[in-house]
C-alpha atoms as a PDB file:
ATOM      1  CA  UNK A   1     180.176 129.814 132.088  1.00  0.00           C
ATOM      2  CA  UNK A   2     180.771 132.192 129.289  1.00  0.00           C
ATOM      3  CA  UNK A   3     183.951 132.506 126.524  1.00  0.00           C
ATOM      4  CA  UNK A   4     185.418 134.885 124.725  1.00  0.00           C
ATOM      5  CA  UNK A   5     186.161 133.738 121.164  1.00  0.00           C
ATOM      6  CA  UNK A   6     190.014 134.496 120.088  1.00  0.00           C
ATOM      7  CA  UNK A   7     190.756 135.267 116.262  1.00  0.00           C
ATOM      8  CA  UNK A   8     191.029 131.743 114.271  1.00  0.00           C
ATOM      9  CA  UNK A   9     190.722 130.100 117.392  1.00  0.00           C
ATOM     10  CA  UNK A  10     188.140 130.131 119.582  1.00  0.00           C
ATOM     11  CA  UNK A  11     187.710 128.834 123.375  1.00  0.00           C
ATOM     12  CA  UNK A  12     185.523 126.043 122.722  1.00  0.00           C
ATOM     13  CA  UNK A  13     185.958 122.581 124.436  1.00  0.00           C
ATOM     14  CA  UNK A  14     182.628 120.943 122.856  1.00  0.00           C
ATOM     15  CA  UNK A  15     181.271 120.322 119.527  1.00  0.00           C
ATOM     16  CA  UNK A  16     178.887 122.295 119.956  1.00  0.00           C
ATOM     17  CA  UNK A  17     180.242 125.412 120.858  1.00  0.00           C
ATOM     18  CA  UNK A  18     182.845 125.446 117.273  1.00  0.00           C
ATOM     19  CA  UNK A  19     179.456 124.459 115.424  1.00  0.00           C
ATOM     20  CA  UNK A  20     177.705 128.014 117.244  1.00  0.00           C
ATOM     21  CA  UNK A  21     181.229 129.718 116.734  1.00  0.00           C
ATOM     22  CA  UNK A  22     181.472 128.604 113.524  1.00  0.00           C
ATOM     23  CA  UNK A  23     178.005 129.515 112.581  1.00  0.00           C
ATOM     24  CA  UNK A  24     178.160 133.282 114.104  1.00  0.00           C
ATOM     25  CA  UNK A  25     181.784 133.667 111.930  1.00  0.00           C
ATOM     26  CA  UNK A  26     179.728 132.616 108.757  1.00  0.00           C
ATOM     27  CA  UNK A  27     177.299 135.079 109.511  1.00  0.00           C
ATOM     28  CA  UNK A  28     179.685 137.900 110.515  1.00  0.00           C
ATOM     29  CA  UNK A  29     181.494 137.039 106.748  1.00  0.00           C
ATOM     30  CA  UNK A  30     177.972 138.052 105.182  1.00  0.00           C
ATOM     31  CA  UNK A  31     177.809 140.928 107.181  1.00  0.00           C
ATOM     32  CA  UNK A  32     174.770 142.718 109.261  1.00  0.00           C
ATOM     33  CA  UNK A  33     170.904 143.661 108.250  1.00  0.00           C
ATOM     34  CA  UNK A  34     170.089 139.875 107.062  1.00  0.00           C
ATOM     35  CA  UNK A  35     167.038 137.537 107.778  1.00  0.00           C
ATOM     36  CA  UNK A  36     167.211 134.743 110.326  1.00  0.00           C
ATOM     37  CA  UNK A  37     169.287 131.786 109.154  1.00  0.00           C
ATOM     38  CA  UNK A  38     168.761 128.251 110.158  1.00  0.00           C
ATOM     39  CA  UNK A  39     171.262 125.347 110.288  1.00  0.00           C
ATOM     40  CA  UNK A  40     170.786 121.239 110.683  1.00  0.00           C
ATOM     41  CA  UNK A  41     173.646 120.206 112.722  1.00  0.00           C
ATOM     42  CA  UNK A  42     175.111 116.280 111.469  1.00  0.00           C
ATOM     43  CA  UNK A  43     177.480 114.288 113.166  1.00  0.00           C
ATOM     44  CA  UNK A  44     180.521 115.037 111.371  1.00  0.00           C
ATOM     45  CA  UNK A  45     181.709 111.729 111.113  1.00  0.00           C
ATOM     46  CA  UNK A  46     178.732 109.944 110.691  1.00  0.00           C
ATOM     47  CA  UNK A  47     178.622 112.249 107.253  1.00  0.00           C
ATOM     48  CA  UNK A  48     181.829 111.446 106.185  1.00  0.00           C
ATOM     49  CA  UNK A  49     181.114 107.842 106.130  1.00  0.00           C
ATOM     50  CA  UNK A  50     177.211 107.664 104.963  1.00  0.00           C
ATOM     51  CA  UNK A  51     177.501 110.471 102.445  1.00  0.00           C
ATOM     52  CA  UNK A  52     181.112 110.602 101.150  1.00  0.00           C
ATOM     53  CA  UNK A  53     180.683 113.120  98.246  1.00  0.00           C
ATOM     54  CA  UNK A  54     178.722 115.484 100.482  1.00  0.00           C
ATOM     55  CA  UNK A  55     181.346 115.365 102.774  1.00  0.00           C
ATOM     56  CA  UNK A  56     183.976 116.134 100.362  1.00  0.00           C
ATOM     57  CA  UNK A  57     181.400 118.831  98.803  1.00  0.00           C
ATOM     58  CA  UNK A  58     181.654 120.351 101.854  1.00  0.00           C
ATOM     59  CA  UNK A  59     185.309 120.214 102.119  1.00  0.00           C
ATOM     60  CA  UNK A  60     185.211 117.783 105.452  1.00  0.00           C
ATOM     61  CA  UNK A  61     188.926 116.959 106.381  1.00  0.00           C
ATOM     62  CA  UNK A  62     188.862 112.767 106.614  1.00  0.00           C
ATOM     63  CA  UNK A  63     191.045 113.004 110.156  1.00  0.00           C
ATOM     64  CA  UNK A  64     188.680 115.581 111.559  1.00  0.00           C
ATOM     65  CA  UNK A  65     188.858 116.630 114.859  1.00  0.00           C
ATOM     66  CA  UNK A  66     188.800 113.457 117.536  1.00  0.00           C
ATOM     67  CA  UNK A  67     185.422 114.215 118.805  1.00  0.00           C
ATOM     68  CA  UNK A  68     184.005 114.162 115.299  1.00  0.00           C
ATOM     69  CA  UNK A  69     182.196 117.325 115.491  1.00  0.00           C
ATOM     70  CA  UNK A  70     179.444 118.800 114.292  1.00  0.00           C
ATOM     71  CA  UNK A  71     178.728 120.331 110.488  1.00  0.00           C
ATOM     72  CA  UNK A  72     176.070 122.952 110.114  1.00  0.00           C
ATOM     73  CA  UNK A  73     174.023 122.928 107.401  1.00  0.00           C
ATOM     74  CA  UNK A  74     171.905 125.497 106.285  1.00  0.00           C
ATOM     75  CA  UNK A  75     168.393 125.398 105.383  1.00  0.00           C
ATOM     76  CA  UNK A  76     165.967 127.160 102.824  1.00  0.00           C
ATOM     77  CA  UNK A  77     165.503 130.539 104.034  1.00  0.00           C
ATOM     78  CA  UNK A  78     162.925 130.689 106.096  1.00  0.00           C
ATOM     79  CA  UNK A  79     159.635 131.976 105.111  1.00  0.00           C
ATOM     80  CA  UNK A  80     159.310 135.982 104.794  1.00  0.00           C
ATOM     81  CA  UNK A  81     156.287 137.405 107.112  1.00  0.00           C
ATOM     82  CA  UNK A  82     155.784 134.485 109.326  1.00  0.00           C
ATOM     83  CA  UNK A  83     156.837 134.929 113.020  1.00  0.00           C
ATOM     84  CA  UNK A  84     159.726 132.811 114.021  1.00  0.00           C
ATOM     85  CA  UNK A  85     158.536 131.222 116.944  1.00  0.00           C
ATOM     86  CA  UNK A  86     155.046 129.672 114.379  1.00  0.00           C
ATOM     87  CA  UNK A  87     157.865 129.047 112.016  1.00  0.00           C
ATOM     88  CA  UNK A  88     160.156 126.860 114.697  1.00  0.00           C
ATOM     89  CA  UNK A  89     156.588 124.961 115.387  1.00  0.00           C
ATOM     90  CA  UNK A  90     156.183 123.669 111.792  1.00  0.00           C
ATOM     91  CA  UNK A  91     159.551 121.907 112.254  1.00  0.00           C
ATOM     92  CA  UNK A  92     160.081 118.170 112.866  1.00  0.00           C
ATOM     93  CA  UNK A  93     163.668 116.765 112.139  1.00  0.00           C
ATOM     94  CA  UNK A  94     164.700 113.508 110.819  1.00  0.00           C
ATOM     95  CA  UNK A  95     166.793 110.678 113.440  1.00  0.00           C
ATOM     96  CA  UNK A  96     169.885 111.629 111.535  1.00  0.00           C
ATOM     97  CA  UNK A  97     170.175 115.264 112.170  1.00  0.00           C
ATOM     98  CA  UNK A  98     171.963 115.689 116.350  1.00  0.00           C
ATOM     99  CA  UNK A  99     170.446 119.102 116.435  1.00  0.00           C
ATOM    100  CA  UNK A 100     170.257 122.531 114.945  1.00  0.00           C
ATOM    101  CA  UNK A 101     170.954 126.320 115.847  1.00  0.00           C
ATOM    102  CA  UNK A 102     169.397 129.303 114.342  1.00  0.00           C
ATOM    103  CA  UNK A 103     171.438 132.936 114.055  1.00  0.00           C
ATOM    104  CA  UNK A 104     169.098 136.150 114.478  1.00  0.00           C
ATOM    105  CA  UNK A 105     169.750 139.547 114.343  1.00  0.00           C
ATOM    106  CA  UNK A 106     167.642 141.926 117.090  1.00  0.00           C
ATOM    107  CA  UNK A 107     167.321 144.748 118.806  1.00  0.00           C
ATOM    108  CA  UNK A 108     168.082 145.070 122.789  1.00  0.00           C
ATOM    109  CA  UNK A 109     168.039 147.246 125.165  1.00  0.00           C
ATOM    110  CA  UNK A 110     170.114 147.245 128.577  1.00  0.00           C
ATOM    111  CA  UNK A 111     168.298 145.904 132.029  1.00  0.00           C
ATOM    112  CA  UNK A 112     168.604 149.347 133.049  1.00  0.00           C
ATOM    113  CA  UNK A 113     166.336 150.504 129.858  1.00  0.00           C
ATOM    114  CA  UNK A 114     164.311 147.619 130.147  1.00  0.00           C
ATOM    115  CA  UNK A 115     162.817 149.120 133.215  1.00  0.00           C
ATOM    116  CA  UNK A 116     161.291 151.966 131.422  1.00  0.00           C
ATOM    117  CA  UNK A 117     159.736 150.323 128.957  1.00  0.00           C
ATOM    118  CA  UNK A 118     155.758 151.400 128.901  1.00  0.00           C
ATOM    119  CA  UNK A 119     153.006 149.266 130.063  1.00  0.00           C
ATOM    120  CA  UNK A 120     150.524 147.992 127.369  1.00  0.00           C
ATOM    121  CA  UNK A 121     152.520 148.213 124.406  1.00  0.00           C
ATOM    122  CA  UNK A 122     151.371 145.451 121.895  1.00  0.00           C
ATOM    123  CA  UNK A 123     154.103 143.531 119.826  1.00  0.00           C
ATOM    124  CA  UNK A 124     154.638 146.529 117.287  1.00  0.00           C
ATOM    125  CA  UNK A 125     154.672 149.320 119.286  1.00  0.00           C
ATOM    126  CA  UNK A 126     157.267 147.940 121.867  1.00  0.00           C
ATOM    127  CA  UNK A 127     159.081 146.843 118.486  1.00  0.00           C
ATOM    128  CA  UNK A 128     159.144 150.843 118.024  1.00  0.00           C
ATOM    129  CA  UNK A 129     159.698 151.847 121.044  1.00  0.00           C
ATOM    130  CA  UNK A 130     163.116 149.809 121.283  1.00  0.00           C
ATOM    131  CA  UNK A 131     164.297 151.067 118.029  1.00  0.00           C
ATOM    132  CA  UNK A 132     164.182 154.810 119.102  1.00  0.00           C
ATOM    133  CA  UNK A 133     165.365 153.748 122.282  1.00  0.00           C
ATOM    134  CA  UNK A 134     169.242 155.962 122.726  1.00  0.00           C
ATOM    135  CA  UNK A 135     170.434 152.923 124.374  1.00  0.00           C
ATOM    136  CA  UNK A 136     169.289 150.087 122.074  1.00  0.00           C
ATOM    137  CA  UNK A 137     172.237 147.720 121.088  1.00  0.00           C
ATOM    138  CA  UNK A 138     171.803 146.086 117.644  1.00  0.00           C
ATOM    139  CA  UNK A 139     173.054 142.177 118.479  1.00  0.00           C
ATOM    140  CA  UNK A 140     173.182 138.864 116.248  1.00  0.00           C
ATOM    141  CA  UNK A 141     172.190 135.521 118.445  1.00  0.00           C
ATOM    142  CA  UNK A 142     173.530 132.224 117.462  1.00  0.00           C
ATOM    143  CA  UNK A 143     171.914 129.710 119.127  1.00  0.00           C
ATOM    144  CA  UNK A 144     172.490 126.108 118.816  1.00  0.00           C
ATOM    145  CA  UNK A 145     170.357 122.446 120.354  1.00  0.00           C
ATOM    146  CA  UNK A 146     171.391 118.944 120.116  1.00  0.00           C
ATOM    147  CA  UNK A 147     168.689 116.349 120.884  1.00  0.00           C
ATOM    148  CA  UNK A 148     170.002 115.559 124.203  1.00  0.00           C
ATOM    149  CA  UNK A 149     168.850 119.338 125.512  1.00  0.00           C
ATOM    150  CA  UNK A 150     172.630 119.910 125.268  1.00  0.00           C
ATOM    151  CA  UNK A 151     172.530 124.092 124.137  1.00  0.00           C
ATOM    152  CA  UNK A 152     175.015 126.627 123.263  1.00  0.00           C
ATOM    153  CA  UNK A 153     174.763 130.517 122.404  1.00  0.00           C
ATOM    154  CA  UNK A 154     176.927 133.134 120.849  1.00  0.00           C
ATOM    155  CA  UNK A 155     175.913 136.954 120.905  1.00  0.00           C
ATOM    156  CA  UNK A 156     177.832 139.401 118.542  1.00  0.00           C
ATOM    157  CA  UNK A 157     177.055 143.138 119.293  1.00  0.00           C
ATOM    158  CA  UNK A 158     177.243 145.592 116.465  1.00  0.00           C
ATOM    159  CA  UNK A 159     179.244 147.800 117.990  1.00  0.00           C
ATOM    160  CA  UNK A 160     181.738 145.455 118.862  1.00  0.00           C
ATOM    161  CA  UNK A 161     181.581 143.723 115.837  1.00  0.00           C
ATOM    162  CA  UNK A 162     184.745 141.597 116.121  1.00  0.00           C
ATOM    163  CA  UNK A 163     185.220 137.790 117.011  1.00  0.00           C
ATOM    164  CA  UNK A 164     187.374 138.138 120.268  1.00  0.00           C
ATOM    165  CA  UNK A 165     184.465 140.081 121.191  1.00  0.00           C
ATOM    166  CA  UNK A 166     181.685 137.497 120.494  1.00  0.00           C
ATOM    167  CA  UNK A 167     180.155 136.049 123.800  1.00  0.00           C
ATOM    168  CA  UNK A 168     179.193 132.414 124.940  1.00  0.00           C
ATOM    169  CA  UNK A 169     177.249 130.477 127.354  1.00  0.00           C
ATOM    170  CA  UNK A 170     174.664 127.794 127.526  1.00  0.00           C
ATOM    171  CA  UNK A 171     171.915 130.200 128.500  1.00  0.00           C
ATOM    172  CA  UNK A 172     172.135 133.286 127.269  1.00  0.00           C
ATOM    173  CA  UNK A 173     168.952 133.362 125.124  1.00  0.00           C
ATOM    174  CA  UNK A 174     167.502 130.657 126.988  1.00  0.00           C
ATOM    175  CA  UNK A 175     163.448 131.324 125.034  1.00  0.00           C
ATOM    176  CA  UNK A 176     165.558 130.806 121.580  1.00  0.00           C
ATOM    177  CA  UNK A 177     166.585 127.407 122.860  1.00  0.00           C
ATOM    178  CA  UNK A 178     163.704 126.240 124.240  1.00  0.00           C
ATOM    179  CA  UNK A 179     161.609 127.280 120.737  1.00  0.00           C
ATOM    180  CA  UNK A 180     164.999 125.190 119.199  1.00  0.00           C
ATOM    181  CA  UNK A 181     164.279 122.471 121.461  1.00  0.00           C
ATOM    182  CA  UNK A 182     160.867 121.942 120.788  1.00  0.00           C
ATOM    183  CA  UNK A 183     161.949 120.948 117.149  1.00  0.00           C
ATOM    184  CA  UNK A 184     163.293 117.882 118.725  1.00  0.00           C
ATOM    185  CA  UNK A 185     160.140 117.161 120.449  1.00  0.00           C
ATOM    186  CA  UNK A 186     157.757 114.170 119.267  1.00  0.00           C
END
């Protein structure tokens, strides 16, 4: 099932979803061209009543929404050169954080592209070959995990660079939230 975000307000029944919406709007403020950003996700409530000052730091409303919510955190920038998928591996969270998303920016091309796509290119030369690509689309991916295996995505094109035109749905960059998962995994 997939939503299309409305200005201010977007289509999301579940925590998680405003936390990925919420997330992907943050990023859009900052604009495009920017490194891979990665978020904790706490219980909203639970901060509010273990860390008060953080909560009011952050500008947490006390009546919150009835669910409690989610509040996404971000993290140190994550380490230039290293690939992202050997960076997710080095990552064990503590009990207290439910989960965590991650918003990337990367190039893709259309299934109808995809099936031209040369055999044997290694990692950099495919890399090359999508960016000269005529039909490449330039997208940011929000992805967000909770411990439970719960997931959530949002995908931004470039092109269409506008919230009502930002896309979700549980699975829609299904190898992100596995990698995401695994962070969760003892």
């Amino acid at each position: 099932m997939s939503n299309t975000a409305t200005e201010g307000s977007p289509l999301a029944a579940n925590p998680l979803t405003r936390a990925v919406l919420e997330i992907d709007g943050y990023a859009a403020g900052l604009g495009w061209d920017r490194p891979a950003r990665l978020f904790a996700l706490v219980d909203t409530a639970h901060l509010r009543s273990r860390e008060p000052a953080l909560a009011d730091q952050l500008g947490l409303d006390a009546a919150g929404p009835a669910d409690g919510g989610l509040t996404p955190i971000e993290q140190d920038e994550l380490p230039a050169g290293q690939a992202l998928d050997d960076f997710l591996a080095t990552i064990a969270w503590p009990d207290v954080i439910a989960g965590c998303a991650l918003t990337v920016e990367r190039l893709m091309l259309p299934p109808s592209a995809e099936a031209a796509i040369p055999d044997g290119l290694d990692g950099k030369a495919l890399t090359a070959w999508v960016a000269a690509h005529p039909e490449r689309q330039e997208v940011r991916m929000t992805v967000g995990v909770l411990r439970d295996g719960t997931r959530e995505s949002a995908v931004r094109l470039r092109e269409k660079d506008s919230a009502t035109e930002v896309l979700t749905g549980r699975d829609l960059v299904p190898g992100l939230a596995e990698a995401l998962s695994a962070t969760f995994e003892e």
